[in-house]
C-alpha atoms as a PDB file:
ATOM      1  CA  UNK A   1     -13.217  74.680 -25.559  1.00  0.00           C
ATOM      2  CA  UNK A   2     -12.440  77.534 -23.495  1.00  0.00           C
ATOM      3  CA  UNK A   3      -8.689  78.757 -23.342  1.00  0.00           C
ATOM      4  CA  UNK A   4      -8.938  79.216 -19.687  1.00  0.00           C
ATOM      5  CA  UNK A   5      -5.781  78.513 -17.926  1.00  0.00           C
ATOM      6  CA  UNK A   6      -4.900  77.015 -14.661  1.00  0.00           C
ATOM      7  CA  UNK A   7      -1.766  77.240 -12.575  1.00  0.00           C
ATOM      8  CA  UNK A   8       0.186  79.898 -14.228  1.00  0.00           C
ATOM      9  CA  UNK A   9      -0.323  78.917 -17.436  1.00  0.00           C
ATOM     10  CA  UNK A  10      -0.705  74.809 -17.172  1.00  0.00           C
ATOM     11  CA  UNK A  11      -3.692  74.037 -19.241  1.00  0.00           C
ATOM     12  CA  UNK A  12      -6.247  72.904 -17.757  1.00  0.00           C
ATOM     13  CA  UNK A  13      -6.291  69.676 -19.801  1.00  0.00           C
ATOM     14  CA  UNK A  14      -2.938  68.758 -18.667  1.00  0.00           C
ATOM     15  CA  UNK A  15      -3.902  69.481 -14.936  1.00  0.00           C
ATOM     16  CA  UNK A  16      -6.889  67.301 -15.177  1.00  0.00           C
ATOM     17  CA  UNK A  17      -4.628  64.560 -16.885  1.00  0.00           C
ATOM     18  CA  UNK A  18      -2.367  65.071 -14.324  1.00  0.00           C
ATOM     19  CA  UNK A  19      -4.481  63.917 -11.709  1.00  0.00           C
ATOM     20  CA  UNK A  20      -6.131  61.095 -13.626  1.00  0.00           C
ATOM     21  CA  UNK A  21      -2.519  59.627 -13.786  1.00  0.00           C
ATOM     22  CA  UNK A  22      -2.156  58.328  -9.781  1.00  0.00           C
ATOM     23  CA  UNK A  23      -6.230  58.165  -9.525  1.00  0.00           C
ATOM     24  CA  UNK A  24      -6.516  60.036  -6.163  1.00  0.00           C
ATOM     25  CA  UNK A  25      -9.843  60.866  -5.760  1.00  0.00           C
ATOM     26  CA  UNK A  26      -9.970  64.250  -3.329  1.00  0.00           C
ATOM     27  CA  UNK A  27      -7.296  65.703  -5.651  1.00  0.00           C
ATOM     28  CA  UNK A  28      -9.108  64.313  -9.112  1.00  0.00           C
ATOM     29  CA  UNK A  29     -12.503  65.634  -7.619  1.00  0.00           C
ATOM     30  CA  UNK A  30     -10.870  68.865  -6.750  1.00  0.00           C
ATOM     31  CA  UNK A  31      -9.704  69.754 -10.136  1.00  0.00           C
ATOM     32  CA  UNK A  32     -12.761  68.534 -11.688  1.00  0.00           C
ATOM     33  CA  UNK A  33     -14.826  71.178  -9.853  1.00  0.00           C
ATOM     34  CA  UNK A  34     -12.177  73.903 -10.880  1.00  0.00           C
ATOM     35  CA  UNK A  35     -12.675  72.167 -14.789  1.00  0.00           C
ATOM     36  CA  UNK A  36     -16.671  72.582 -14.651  1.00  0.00           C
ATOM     37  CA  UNK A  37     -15.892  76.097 -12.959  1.00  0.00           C
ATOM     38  CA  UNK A  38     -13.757  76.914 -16.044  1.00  0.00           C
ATOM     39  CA  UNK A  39     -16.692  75.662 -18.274  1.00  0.00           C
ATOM     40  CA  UNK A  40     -14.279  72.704 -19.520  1.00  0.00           C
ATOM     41  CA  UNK A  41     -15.908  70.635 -21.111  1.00  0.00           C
ATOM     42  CA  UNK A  42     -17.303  67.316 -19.197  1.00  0.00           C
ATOM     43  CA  UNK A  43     -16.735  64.839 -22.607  1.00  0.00           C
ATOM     44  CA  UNK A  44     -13.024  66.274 -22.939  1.00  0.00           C
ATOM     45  CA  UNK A  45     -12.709  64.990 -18.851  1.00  0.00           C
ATOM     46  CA  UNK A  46     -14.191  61.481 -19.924  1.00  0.00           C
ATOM     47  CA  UNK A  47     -11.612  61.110 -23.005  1.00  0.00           C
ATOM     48  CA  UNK A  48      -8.663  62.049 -20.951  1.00  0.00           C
ATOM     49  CA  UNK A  49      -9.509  59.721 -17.987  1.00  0.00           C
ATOM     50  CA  UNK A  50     -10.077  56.720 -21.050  1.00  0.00           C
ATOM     51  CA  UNK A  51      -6.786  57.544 -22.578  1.00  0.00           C
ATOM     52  CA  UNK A  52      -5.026  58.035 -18.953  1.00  0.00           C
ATOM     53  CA  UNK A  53      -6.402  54.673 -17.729  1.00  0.00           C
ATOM     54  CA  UNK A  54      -5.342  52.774 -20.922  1.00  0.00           C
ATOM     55  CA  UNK A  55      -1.733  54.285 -20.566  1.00  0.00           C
ATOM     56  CA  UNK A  56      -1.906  53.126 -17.283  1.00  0.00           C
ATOM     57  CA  UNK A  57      -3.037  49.609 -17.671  1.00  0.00           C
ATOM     58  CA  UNK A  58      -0.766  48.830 -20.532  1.00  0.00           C
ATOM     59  CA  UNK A  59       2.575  50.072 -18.691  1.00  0.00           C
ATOM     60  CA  UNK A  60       1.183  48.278 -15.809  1.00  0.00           C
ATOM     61  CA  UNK A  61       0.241  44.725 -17.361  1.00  0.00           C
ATOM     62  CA  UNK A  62       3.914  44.743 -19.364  1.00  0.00           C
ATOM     63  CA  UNK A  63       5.739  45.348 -16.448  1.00  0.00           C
ATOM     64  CA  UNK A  64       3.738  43.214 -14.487  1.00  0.00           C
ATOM     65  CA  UNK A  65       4.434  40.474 -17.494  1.00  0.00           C
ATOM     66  CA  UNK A  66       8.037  41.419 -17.501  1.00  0.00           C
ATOM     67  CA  UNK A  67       9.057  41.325 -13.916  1.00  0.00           C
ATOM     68  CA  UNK A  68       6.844  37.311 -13.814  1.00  0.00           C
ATOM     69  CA  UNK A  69       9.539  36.355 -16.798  1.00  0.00           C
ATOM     70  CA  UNK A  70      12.883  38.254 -15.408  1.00  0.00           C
ATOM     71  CA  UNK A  71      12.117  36.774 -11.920  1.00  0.00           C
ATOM     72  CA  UNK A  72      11.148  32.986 -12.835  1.00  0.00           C
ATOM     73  CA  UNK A  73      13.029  30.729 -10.564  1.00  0.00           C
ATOM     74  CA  UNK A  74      14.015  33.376  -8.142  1.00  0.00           C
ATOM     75  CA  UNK A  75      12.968  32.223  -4.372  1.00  0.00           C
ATOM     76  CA  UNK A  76      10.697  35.759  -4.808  1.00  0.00           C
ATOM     77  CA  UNK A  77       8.768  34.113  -7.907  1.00  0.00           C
ATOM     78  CA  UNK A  78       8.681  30.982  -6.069  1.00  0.00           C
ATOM     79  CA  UNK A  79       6.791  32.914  -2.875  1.00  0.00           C
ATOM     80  CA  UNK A  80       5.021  34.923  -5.323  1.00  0.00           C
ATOM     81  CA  UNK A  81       3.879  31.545  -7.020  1.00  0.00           C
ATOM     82  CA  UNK A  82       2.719  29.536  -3.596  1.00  0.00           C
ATOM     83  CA  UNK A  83       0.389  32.765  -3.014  1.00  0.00           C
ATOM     84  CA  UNK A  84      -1.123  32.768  -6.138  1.00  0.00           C
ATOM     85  CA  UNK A  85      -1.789  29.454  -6.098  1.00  0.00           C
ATOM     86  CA  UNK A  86      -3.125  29.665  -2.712  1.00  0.00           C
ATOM     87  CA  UNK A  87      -5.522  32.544  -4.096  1.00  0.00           C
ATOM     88  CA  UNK A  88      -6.414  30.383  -6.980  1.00  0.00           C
ATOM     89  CA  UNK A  89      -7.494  27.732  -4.750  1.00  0.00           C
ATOM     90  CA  UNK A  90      -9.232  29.658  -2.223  1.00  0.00           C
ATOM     91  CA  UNK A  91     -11.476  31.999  -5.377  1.00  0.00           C
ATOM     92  CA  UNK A  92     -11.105  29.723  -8.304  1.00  0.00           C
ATOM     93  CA  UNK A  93     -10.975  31.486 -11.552  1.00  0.00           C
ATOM     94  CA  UNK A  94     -13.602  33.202 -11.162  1.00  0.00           C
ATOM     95  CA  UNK A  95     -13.166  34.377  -8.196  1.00  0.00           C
ATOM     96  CA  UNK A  96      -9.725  35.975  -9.068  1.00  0.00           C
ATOM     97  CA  UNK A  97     -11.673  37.356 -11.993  1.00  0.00           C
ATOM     98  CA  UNK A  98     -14.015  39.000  -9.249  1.00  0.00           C
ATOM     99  CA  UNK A  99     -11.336  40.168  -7.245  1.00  0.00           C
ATOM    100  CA  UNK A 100      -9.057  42.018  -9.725  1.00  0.00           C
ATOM    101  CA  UNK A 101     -12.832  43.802 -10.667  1.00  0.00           C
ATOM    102  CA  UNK A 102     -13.316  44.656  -7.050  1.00  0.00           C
ATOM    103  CA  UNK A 103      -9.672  45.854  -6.538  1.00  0.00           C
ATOM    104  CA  UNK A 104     -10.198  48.526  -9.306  1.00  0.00           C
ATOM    105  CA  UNK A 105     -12.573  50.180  -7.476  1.00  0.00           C
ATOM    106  CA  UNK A 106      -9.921  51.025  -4.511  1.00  0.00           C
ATOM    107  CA  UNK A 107      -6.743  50.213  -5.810  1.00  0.00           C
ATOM    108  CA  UNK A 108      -4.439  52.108  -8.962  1.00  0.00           C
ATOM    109  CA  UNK A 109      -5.054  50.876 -12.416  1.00  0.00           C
ATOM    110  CA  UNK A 110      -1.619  50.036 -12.852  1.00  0.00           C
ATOM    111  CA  UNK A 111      -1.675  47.765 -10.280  1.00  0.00           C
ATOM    112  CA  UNK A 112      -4.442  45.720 -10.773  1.00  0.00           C
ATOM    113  CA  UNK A 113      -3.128  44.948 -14.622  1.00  0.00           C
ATOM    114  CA  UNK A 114       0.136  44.251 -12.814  1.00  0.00           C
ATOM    115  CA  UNK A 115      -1.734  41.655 -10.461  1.00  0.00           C
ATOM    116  CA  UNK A 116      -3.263  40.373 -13.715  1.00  0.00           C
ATOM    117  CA  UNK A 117      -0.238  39.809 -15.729  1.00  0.00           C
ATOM    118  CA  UNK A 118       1.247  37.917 -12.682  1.00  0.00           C
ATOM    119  CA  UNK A 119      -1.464  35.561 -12.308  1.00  0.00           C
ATOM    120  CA  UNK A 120      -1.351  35.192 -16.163  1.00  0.00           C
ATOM    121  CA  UNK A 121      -4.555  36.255 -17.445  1.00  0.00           C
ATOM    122  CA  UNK A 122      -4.388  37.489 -20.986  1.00  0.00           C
ATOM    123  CA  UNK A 123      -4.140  41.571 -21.539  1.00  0.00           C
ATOM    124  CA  UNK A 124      -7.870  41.925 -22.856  1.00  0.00           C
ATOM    125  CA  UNK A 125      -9.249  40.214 -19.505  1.00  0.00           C
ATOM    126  CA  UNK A 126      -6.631  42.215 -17.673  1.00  0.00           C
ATOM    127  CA  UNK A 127      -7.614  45.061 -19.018  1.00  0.00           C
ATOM    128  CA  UNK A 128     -11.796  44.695 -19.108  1.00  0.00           C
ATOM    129  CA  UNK A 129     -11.544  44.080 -15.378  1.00  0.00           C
ATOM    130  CA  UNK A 130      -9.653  46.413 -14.019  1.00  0.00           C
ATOM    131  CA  UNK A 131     -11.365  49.093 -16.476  1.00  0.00           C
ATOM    132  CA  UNK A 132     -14.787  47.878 -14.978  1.00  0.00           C
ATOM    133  CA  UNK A 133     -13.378  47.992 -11.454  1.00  0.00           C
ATOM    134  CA  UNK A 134     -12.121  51.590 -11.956  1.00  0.00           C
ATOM    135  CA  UNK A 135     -15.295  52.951 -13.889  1.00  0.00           C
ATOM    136  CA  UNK A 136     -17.065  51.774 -10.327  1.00  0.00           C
ATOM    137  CA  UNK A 137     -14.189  54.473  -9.026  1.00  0.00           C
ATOM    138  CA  UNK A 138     -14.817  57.071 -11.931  1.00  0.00           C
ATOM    139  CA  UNK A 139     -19.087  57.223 -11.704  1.00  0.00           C
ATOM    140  CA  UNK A 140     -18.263  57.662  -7.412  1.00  0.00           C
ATOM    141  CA  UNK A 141     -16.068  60.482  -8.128  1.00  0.00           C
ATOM    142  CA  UNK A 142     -18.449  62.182 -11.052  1.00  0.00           C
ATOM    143  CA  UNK A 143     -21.394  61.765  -8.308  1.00  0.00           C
ATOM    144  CA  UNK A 144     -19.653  63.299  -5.663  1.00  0.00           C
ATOM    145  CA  UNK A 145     -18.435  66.290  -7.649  1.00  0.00           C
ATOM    146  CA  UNK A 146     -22.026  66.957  -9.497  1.00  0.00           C
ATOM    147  CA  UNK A 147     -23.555  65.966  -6.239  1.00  0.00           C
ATOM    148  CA  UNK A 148     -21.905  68.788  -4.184  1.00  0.00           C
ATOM    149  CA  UNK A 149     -21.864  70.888  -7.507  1.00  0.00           C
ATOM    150  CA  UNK A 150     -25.916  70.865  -7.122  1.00  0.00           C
ATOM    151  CA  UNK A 151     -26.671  71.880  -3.297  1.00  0.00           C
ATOM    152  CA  UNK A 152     -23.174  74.045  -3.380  1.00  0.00           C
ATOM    153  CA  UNK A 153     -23.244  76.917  -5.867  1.00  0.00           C
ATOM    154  CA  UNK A 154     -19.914  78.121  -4.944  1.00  0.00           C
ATOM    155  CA  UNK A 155     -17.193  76.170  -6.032  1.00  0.00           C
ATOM    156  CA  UNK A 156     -14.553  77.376  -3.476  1.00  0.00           C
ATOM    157  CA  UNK A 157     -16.766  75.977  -0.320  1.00  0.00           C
ATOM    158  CA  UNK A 158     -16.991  72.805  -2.327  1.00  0.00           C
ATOM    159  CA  UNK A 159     -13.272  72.462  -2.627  1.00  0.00           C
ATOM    160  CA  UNK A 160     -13.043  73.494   0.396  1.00  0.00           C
ATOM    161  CA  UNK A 161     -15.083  70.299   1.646  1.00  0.00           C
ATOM    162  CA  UNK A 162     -13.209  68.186  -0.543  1.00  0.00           C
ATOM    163  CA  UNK A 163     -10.016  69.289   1.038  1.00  0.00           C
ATOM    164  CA  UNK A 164     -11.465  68.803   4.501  1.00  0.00           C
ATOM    165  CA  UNK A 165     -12.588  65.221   3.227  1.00  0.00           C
ATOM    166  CA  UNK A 166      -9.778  63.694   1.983  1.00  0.00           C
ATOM    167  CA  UNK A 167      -7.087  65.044   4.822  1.00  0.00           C
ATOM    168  CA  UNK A 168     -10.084  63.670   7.075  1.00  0.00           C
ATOM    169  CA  UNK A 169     -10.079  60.234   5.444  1.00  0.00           C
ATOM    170  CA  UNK A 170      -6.607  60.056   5.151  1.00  0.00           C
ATOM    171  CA  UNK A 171      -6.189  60.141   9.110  1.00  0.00           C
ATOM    172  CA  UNK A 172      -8.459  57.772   9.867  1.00  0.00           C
ATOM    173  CA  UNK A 173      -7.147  55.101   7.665  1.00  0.00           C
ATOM    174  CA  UNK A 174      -3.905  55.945   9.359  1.00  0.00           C
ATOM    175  CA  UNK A 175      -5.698  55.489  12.944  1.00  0.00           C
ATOM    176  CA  UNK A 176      -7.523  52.612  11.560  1.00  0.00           C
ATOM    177  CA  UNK A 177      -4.086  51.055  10.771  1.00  0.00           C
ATOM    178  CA  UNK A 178      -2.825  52.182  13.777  1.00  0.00           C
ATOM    179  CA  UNK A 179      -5.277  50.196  15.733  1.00  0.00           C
ATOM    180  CA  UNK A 180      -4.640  46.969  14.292  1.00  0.00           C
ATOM    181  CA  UNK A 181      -0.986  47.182  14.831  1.00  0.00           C
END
């Protein structure tokens, strides 16, 4: 592995972990282009976003499993309940199953084991779920870096894009919002 640094002197390793942590995919694609431009190396990338995702399943499913028993009987854990059960009714287990995988694709890891914990599926379903849900996430991103990274030689236009993608995106789910409000 190269010893190439990144950020006045933040290895690049930690940068790329850095932005694996919140899972936001203009700023993870971005520093995966500057990664492959640093010739780092595409199975270290893989094994930090594993190891990143884990972390952030686990914290998420045990807090997610410790707010459901600090809050029992609250009126909040009460509303919390009624919705759940209307969910439950409305997808069956299965559905719910379906859902949390779906949500992974758009939604934080953390989250979505949270979500699982609450409805009380065990850890390993939890987990295998939301993991398959955010791999959906992870093969998008990969394809859209490699993807530019092959008609694009020069990395700084493709950031470039990137950067003009995701502030685009970002105001048109704000507009989008807007509009329904």
């Amino acid at each position: 592995m190269q010893k190439d640094c990144y950020n006045k002197g933040m290895p690049l390793w930690m940068l790329v972990a850095a932005v694996l942590i919140p899972q936001e995919f203009a700023s993870s694609a971005i520093v995966f282009v500057i990664a492959l431009q640093h010739n780092f190396p595409i199975w270290a990338i893989n094994l930090i976003w594993i190891c990143t995702t884990s972390l952030d399943m686990y914290v998420g499913f045990m807090l997610g499993k410790f707010t459901r028993e600090k809050m029992q009987g609250t009126r909040f854990f009460i509303w919390v309940e009624r919705w759940i059960k209307k969910g439950h009714d409305a997808l069956g287990l299965h559905g719910e199953k379906f859902s949390l995988a779906l949500l992974g694709v758009v939604d934080f890891p953390f989250v979505n084991t949270f979500i699982g914990a609450w409805i009380g599926l065990p850890f390993n379903m939890a987990f295998l779920l939301t993991l398959a849900g955010n791999f959906v996430w992870y093969l998008f991103l990969w394809c859209t870096v490699l993807g530019l990274s092959s008609f694009i030689s020069n990395p700084n236009i493709i950031i470039l894009i990137l950067l003009v993608a995701g502030i685009l995106s970002h105001f048109l789910f704000k507009l989008s919002k807007a509009n329904k409000g």
